[in-house]
C-alpha atoms as a PDB file:
ATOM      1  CA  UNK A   1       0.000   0.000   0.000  1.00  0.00           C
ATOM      2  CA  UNK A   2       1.558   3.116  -0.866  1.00  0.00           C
ATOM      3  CA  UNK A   3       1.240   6.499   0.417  1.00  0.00           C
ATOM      4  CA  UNK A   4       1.169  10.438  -1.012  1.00  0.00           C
ATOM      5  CA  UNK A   5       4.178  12.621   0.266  1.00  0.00           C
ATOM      6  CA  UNK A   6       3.419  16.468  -0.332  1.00  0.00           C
ATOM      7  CA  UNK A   7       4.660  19.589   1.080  1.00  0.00           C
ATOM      8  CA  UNK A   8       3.438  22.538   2.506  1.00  0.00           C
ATOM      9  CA  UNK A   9       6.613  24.666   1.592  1.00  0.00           C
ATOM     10  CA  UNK A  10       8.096  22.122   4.989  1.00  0.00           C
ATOM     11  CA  UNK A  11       4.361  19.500   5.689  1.00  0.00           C
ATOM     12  CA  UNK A  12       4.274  16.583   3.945  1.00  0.00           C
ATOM     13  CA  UNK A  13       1.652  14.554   4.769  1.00  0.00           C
ATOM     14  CA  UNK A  14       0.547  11.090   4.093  1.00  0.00           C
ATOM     15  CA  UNK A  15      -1.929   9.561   2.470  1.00  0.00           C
ATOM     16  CA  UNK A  16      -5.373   7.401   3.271  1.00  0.00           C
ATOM     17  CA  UNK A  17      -4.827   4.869   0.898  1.00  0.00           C
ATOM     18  CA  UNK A  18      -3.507   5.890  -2.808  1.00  0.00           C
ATOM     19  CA  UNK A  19      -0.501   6.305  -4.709  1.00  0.00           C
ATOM     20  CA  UNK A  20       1.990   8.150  -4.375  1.00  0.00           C
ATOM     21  CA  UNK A  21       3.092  12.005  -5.427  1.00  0.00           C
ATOM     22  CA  UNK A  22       6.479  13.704  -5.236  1.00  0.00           C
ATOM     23  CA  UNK A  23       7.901  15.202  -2.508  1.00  0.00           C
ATOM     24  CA  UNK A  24       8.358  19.040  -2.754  1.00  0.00           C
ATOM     25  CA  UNK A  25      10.088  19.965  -0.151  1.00  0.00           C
ATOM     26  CA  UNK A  26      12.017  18.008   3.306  1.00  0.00           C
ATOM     27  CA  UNK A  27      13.504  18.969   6.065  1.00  0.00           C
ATOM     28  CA  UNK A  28      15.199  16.991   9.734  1.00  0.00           C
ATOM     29  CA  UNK A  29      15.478  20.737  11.122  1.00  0.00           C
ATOM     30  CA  UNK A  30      14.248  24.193  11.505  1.00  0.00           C
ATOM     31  CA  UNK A  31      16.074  27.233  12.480  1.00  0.00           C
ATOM     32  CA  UNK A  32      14.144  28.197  16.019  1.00  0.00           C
ATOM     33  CA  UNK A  33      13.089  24.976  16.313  1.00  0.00           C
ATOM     34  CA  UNK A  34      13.952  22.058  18.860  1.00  0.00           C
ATOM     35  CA  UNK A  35      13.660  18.831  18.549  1.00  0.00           C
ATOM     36  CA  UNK A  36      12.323  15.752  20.571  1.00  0.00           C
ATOM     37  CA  UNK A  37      12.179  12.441  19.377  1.00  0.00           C
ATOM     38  CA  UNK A  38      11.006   9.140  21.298  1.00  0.00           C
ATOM     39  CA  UNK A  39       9.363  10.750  23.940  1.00  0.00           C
ATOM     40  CA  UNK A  40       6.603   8.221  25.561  1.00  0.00           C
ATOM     41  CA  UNK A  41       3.018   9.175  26.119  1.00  0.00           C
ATOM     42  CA  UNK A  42       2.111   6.039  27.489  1.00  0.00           C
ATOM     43  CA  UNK A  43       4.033   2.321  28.652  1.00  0.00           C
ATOM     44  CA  UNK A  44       3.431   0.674  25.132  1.00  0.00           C
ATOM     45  CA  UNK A  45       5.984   1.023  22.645  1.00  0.00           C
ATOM     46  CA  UNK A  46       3.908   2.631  19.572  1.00  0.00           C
ATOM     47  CA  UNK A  47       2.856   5.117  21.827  1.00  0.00           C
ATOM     48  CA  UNK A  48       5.313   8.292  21.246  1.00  0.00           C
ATOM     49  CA  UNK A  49       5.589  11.393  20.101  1.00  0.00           C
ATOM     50  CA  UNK A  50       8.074  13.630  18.025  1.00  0.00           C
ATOM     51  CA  UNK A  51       7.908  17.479  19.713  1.00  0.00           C
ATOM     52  CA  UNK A  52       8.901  20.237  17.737  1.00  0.00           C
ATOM     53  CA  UNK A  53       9.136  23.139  19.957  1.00  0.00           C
ATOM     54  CA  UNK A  54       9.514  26.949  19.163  1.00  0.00           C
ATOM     55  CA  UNK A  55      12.763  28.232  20.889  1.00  0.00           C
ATOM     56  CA  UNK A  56      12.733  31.109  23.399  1.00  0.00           C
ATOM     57  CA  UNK A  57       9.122  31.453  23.529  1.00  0.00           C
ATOM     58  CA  UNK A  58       7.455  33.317  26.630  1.00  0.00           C
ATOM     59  CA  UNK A  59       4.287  32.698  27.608  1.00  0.00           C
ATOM     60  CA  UNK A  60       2.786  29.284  26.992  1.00  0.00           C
ATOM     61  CA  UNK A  61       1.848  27.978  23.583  1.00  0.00           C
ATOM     62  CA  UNK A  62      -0.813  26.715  20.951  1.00  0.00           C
ATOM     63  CA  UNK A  63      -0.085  23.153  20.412  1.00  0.00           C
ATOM     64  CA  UNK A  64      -0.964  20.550  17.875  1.00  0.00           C
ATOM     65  CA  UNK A  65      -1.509  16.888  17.774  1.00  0.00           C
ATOM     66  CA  UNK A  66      -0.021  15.837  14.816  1.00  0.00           C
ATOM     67  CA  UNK A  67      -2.315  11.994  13.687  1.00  0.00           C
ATOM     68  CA  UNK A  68      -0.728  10.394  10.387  1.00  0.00           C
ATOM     69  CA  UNK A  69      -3.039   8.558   7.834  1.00  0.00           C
ATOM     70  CA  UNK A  70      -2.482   5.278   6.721  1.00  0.00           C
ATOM     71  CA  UNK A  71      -5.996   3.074   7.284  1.00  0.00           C
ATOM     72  CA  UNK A  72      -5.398   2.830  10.702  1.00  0.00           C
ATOM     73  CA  UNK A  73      -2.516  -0.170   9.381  1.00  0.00           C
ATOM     74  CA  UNK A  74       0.576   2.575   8.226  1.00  0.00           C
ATOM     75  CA  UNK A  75       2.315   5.394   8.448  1.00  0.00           C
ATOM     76  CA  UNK A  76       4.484   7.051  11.169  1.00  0.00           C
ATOM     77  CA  UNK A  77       4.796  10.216  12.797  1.00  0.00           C
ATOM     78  CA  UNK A  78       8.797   9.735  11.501  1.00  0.00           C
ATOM     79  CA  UNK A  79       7.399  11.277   8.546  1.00  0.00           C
ATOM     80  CA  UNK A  80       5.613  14.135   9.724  1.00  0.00           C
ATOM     81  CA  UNK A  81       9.357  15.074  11.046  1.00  0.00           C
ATOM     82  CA  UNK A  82      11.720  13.985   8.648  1.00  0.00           C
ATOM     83  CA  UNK A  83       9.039  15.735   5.484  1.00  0.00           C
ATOM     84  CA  UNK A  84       8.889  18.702   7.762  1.00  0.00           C
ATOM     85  CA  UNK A  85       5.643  19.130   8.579  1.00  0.00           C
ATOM     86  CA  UNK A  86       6.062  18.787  12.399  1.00  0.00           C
ATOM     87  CA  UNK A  87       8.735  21.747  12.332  1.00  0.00           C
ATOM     88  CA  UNK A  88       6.530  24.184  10.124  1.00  0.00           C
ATOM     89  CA  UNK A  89       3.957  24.633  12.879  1.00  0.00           C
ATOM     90  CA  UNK A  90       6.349  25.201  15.349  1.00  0.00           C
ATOM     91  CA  UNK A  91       8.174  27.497  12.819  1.00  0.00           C
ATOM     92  CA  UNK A  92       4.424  29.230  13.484  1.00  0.00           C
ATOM     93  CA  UNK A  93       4.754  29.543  16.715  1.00  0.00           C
ATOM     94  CA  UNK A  94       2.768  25.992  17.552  1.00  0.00           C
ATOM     95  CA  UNK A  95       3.972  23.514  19.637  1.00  0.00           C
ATOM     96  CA  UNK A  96       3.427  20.710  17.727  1.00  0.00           C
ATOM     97  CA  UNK A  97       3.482  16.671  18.540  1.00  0.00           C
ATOM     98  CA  UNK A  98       3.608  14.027  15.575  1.00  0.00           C
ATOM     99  CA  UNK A  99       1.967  10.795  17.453  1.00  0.00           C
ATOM    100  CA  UNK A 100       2.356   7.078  16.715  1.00  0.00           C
ATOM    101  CA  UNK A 101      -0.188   5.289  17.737  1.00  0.00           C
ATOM    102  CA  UNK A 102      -1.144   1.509  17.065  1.00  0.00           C
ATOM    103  CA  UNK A 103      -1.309  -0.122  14.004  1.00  0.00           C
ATOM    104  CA  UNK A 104      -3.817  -2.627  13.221  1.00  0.00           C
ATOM    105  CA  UNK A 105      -2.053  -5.832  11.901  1.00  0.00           C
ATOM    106  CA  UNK A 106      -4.064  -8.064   9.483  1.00  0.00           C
ATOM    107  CA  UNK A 107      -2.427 -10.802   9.907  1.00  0.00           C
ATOM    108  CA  UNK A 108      -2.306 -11.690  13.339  1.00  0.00           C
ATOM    109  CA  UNK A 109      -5.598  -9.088  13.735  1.00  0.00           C
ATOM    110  CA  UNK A 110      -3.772  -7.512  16.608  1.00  0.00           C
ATOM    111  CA  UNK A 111      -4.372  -3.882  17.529  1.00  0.00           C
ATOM    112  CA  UNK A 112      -8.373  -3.678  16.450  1.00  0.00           C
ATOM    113  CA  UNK A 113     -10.304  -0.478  17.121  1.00  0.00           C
ATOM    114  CA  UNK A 114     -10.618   1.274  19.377  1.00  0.00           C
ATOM    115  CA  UNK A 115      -7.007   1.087  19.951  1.00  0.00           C
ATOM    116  CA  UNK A 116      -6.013   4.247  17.616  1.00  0.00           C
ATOM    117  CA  UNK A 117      -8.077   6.156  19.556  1.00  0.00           C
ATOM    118  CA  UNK A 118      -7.515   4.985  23.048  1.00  0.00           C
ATOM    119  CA  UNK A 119      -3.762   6.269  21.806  1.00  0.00           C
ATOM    120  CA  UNK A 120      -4.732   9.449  20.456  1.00  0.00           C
ATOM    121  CA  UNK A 121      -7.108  10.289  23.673  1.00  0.00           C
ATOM    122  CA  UNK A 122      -4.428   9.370  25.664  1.00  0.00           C
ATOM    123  CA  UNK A 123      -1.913  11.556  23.965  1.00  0.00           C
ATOM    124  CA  UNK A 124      -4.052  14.460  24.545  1.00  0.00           C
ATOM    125  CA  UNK A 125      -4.249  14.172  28.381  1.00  0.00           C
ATOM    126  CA  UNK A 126      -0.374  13.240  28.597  1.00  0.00           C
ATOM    127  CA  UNK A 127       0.040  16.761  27.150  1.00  0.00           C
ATOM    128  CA  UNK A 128      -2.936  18.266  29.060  1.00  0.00           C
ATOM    129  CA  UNK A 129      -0.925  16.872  32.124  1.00  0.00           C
ATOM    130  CA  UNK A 130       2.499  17.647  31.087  1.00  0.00           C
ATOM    131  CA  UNK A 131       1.505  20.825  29.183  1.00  0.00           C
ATOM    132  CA  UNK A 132       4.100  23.484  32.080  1.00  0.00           C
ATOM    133  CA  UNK A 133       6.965  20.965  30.275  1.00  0.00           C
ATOM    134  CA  UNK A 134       6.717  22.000  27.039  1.00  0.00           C
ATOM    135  CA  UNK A 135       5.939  25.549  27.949  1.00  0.00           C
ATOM    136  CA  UNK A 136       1.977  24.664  26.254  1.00  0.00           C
ATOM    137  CA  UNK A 137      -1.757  25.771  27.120  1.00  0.00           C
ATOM    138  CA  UNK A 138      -3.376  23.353  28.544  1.00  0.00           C
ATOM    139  CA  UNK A 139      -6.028  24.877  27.454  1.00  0.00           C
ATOM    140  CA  UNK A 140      -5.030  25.432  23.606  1.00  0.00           C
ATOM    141  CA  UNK A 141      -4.293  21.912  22.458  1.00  0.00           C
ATOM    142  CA  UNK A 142      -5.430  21.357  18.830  1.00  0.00           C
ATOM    143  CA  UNK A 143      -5.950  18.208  16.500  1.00  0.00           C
ATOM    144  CA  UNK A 144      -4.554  17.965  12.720  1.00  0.00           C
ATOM    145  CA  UNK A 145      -5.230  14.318  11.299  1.00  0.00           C
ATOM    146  CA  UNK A 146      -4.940  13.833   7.859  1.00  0.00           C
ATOM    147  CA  UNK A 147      -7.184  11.031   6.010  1.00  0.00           C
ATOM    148  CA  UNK A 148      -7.138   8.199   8.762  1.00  0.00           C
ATOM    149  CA  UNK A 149      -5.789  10.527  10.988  1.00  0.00           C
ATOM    150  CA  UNK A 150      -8.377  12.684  10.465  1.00  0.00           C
ATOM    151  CA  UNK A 151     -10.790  10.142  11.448  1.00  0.00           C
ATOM    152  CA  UNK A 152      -9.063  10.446  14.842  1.00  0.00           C
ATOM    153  CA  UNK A 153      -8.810  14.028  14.584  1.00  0.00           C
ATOM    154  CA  UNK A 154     -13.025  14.274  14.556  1.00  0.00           C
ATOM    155  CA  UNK A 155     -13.365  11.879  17.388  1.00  0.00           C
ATOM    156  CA  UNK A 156     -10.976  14.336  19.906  1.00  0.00           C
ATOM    157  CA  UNK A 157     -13.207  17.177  18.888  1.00  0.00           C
ATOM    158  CA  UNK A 158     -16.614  15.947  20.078  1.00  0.00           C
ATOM    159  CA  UNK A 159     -15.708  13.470  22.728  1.00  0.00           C
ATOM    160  CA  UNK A 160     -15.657  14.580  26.653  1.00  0.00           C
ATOM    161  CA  UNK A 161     -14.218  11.327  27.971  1.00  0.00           C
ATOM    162  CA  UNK A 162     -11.745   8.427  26.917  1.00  0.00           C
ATOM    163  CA  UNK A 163     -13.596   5.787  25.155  1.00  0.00           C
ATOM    164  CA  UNK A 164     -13.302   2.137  27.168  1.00  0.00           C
ATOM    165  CA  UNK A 165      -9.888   0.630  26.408  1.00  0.00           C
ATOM    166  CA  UNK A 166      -7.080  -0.548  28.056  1.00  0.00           C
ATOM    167  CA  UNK A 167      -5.858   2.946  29.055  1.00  0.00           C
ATOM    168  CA  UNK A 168      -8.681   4.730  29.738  1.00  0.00           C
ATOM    169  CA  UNK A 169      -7.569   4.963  33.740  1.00  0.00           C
ATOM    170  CA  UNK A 170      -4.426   6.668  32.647  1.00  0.00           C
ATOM    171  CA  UNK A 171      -4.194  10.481  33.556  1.00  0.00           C
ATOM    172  CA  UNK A 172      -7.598   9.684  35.002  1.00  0.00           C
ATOM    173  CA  UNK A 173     -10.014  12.952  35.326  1.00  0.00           C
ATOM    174  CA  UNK A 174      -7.276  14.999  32.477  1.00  0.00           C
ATOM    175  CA  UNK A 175      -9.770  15.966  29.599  1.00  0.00           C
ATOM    176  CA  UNK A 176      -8.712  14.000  26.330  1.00  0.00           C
ATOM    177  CA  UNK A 177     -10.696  16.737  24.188  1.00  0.00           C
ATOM    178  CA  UNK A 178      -9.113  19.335  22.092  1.00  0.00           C
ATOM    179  CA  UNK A 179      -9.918  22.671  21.735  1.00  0.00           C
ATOM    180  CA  UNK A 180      -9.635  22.487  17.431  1.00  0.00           C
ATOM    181  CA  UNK A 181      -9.725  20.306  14.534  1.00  0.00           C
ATOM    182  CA  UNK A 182      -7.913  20.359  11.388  1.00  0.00           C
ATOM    183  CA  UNK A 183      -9.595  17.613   9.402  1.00  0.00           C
ATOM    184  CA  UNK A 184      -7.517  17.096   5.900  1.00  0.00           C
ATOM    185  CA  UNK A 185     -10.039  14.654   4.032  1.00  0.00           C
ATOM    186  CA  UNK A 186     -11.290  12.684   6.858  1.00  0.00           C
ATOM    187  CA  UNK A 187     -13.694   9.681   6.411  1.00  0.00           C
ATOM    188  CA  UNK A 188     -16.572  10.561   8.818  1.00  0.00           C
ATOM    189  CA  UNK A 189     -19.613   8.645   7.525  1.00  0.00           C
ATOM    190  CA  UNK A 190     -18.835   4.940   7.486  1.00  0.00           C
ATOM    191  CA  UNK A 191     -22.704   4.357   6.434  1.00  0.00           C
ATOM    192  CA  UNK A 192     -22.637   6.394   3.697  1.00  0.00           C
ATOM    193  CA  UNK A 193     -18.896   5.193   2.379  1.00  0.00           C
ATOM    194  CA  UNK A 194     -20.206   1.366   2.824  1.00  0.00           C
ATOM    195  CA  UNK A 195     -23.559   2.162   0.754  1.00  0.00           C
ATOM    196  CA  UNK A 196     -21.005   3.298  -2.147  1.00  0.00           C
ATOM    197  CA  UNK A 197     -20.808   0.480  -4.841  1.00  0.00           C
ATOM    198  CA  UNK A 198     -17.244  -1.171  -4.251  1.00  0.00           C
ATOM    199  CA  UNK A 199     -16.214   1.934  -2.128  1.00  0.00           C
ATOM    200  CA  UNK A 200     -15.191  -0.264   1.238  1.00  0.00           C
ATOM    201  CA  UNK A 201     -15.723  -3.887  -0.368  1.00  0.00           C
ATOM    202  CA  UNK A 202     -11.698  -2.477  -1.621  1.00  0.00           C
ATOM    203  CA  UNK A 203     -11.003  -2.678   1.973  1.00  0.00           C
ATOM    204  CA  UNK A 204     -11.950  -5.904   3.119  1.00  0.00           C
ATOM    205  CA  UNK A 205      -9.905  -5.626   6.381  1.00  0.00           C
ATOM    206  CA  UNK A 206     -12.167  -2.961   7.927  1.00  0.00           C
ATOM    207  CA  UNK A 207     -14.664  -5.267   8.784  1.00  0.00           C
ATOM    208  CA  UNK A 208     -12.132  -7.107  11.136  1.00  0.00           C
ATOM    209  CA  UNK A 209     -10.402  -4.364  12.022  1.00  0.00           C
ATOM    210  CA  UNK A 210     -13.467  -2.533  13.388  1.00  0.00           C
ATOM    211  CA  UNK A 211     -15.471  -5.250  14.215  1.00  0.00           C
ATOM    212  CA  UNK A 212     -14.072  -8.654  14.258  1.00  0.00           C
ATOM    213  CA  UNK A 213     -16.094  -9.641  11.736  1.00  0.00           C
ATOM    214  CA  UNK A 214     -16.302 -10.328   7.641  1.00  0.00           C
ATOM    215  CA  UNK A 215     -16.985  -6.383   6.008  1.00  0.00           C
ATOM    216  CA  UNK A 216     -20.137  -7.778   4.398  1.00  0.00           C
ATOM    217  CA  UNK A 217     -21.638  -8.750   7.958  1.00  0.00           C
ATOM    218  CA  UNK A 218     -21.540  -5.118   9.394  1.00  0.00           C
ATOM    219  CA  UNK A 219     -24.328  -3.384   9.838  1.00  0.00           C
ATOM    220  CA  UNK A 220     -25.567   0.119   9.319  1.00  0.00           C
ATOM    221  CA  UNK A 221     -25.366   0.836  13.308  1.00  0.00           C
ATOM    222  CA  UNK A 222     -21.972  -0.802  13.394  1.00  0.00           C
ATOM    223  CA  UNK A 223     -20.746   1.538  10.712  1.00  0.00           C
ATOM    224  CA  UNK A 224     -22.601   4.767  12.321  1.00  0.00           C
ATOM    225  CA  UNK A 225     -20.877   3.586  16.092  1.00  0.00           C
ATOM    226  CA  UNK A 226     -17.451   3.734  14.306  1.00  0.00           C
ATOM    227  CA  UNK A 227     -18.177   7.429  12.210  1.00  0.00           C
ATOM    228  CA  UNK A 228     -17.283  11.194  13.704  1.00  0.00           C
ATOM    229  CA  UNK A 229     -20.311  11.917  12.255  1.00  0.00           C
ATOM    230  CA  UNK A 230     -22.434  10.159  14.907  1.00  0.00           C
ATOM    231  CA  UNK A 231     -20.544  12.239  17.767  1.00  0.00           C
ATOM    232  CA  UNK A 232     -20.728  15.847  16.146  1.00  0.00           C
ATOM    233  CA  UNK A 233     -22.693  18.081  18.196  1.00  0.00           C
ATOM    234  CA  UNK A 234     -23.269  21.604  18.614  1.00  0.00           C
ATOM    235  CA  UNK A 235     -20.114  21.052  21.955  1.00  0.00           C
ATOM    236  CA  UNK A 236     -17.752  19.729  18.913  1.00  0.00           C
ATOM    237  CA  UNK A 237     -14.616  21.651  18.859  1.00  0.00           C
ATOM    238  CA  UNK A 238     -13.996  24.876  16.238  1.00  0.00           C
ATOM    239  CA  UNK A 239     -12.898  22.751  12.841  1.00  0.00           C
ATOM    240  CA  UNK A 240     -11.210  23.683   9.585  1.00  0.00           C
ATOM    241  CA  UNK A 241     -12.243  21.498   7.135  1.00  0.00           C
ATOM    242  CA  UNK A 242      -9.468  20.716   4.405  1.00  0.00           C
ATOM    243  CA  UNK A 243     -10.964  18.445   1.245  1.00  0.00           C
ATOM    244  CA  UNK A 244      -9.687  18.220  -2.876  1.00  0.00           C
ATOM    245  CA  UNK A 245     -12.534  18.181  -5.265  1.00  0.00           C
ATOM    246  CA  UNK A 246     -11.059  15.646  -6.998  1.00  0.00           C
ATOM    247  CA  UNK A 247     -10.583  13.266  -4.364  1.00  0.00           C
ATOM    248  CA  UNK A 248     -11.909   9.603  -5.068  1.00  0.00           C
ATOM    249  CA  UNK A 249     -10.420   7.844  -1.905  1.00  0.00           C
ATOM    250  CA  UNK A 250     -12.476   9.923   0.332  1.00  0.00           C
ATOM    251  CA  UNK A 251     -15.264  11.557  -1.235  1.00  0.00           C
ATOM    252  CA  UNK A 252     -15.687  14.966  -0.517  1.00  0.00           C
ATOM    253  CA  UNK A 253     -19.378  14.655   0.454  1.00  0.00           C
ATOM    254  CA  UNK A 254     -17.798  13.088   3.547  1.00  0.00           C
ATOM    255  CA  UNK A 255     -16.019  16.879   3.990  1.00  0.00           C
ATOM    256  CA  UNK A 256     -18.694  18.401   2.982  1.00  0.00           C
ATOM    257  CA  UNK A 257     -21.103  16.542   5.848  1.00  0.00           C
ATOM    258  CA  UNK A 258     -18.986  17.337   8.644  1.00  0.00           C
ATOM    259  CA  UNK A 259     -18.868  21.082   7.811  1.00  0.00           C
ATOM    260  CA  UNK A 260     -22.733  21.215   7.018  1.00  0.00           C
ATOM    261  CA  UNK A 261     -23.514  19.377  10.076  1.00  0.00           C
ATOM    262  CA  UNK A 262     -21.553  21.329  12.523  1.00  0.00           C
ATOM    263  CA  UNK A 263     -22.752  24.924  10.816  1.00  0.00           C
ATOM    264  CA  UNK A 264     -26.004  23.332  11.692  1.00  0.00           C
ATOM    265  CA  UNK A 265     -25.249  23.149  15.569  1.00  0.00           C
ATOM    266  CA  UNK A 266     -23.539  26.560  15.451  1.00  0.00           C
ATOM    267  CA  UNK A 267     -19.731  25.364  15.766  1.00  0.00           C
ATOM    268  CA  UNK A 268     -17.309  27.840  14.007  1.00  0.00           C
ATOM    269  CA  UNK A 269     -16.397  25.735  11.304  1.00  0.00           C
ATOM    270  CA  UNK A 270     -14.512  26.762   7.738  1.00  0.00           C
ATOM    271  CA  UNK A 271     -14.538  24.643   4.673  1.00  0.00           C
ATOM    272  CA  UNK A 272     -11.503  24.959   2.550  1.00  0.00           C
ATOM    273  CA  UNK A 273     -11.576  22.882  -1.082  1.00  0.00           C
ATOM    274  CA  UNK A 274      -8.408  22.604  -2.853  1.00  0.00           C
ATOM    275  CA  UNK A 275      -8.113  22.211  -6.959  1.00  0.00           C
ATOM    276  CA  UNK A 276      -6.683  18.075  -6.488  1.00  0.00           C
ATOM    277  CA  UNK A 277      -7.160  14.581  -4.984  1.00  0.00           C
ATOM    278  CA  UNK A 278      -6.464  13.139  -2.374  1.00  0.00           C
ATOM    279  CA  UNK A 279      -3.342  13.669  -0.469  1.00  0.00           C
ATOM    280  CA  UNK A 280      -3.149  17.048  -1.947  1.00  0.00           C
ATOM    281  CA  UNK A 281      -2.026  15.532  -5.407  1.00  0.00           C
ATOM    282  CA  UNK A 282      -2.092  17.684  -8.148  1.00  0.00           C
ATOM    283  CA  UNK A 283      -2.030  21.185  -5.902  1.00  0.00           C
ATOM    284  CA  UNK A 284       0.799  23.682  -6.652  1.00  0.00           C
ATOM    285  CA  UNK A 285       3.394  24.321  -4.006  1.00  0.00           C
ATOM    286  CA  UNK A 286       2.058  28.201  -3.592  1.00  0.00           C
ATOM    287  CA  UNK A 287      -1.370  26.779  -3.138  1.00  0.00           C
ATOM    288  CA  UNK A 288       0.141  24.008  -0.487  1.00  0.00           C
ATOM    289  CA  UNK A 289       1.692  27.055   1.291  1.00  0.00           C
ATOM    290  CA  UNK A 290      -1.530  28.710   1.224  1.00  0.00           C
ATOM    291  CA  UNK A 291      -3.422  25.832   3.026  1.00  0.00           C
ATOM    292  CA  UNK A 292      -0.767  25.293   5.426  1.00  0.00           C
ATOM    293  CA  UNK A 293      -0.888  29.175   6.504  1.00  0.00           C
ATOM    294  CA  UNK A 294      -4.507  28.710   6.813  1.00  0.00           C
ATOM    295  CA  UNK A 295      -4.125  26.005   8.962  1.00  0.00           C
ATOM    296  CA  UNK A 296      -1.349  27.084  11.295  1.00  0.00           C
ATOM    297  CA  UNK A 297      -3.544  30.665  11.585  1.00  0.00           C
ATOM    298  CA  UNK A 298      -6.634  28.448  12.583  1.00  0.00           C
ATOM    299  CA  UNK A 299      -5.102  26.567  14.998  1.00  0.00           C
ATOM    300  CA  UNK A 300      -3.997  29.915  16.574  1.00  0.00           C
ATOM    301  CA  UNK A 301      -6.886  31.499  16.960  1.00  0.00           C
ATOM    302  CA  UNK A 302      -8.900  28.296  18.337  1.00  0.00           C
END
């Protein structure tokens, strides 16, 4: 399975599920920016983060969770740092944190939902907890998941407290919710994706991954208990809403949902559509510059 590798001048991010697109830019460092690799959110080995922290900053920061895509089965936050993506927010001012989280294995079946987002809730209240170390606002800690990761990103939005899991406990009574969403072409409607001909029949491994079961034996209420959609409400996080009109991995109706839905319940929410599919593929380094200003300015101000 390959993945897309595009730049925001530094951000590269990966893809849901496609092919691949050319790098445009890379970078391991930043001037003004330090670096922390390795560092442990939680006692399992997937679960760490990359920091790239502003130097010589005063009073406490904006920070970002940084969620790779990858169906929930790839990726790495190694490449949110070594593309550059992790050290352009932080070149913004952001404090910004480039999680891995577990990896759903199809082979053994190891690592089935809801363990991405046990790790990514749990990543939020390590830095909630830890925020006076990294010189952060508690109080200002923001999402950006791309495809898969965006998936993730919805969920920390709109929920108030860990899902069940085998970590749940851990920084017990520290709020895993964020107070801002970037979601870069998201899947957020499972029941609408599954009711496309062919559209998750390509991904046969879902239904196990999610459910334990054969895809064509899920339900409409399985798919709906596993969608952001389900959880948006009118207490979702601000979100910025980042989708290419040409994208055929994720549909941008699935975009276009989330933003309609959560203008509906009177959440600030801003839709940006980019000329290109998924992955940002096709879009024009000035244009990629453009989105990633927009982003780094939303997460900011929210």
């Amino acid at each position: 399975m390959r993945r897309y590798h595009i730049a925001f001048a530094l951000v590269v991010f990966s893809g849901f599920l496609s092919g691949p697109a050319p790098a445009l830019a890379a970078a391991t460092s930043t001037p003004g920016v330090r670096i922390e690799k390795g560092i442990h959110y939680g006692p399992l080995p997937p679960e760490t983060y990359d920091a790239c922290l502003p130097k010589g900053a005063g009073s406490p920061l904006p920070a970002v969770i940084l969620i790779h895509g990858g169906t929930w089965q790839h990726g790495s936050a190694a490449n949110l740092l070594s593309d550059g993506s992790c050290q352009f927010f932080a070149f913004h001012g952001i404090a910004a944190f480039a999680i891995n989280y577990r990896l759903y294995h199809r082979r053994t079946r190891a690592n089935r939902w809801p363990d991405q987002l046990v790790d990514a809730q749990l990543a939020v209240r390590f830095l909630r907890a830890q925020a006076s170390l990294y010189n952060v606002d508690p109080n200002h800690i923001c999402a950006l998941g791309e495809s898969a990761g965006g998936h993730l990103a919805l969920f920390l939005g709109s929920l108030d407290t860990p899902v069940a899991g085998d970590e749940a406990s851990l920084y017990f009574g520290v709020s895993p919710k964020v107070s801002c969403v970037v979601d870069d072409f998201g899947p957020s409607d499972l029941v609408a994706m599954a009711a496309i001909p062919g559209e998750l029949v390509r991904y046969r491994a879902l239904g196990q991954f999610f459910f334990g079961i054969p895809i064509a034996d899920v339900t409409k209420a399985q798919w709906a208990s596993v969608s952001p959609i389900t959880y948006l409400s009118g207490n979702s996080a601000a979100t910025l809403v980042v989708q290419g009109n040409a994208d055929t991995t994720v549909p941008p109706s699935q975009s276009q949902e989330v933003y309609d839905t959560l203008q509906k319940d009177g959440v600030a929410t801003t839709y940006v559509s980019y000329n290109g599919g998924h992955g940002f593929s096709g879009v024009s380094p000035t244009a990629l510059r453009r989105i990633g200003r927009k982003q780094a300015r939303f997460i900011k101000n929210n």
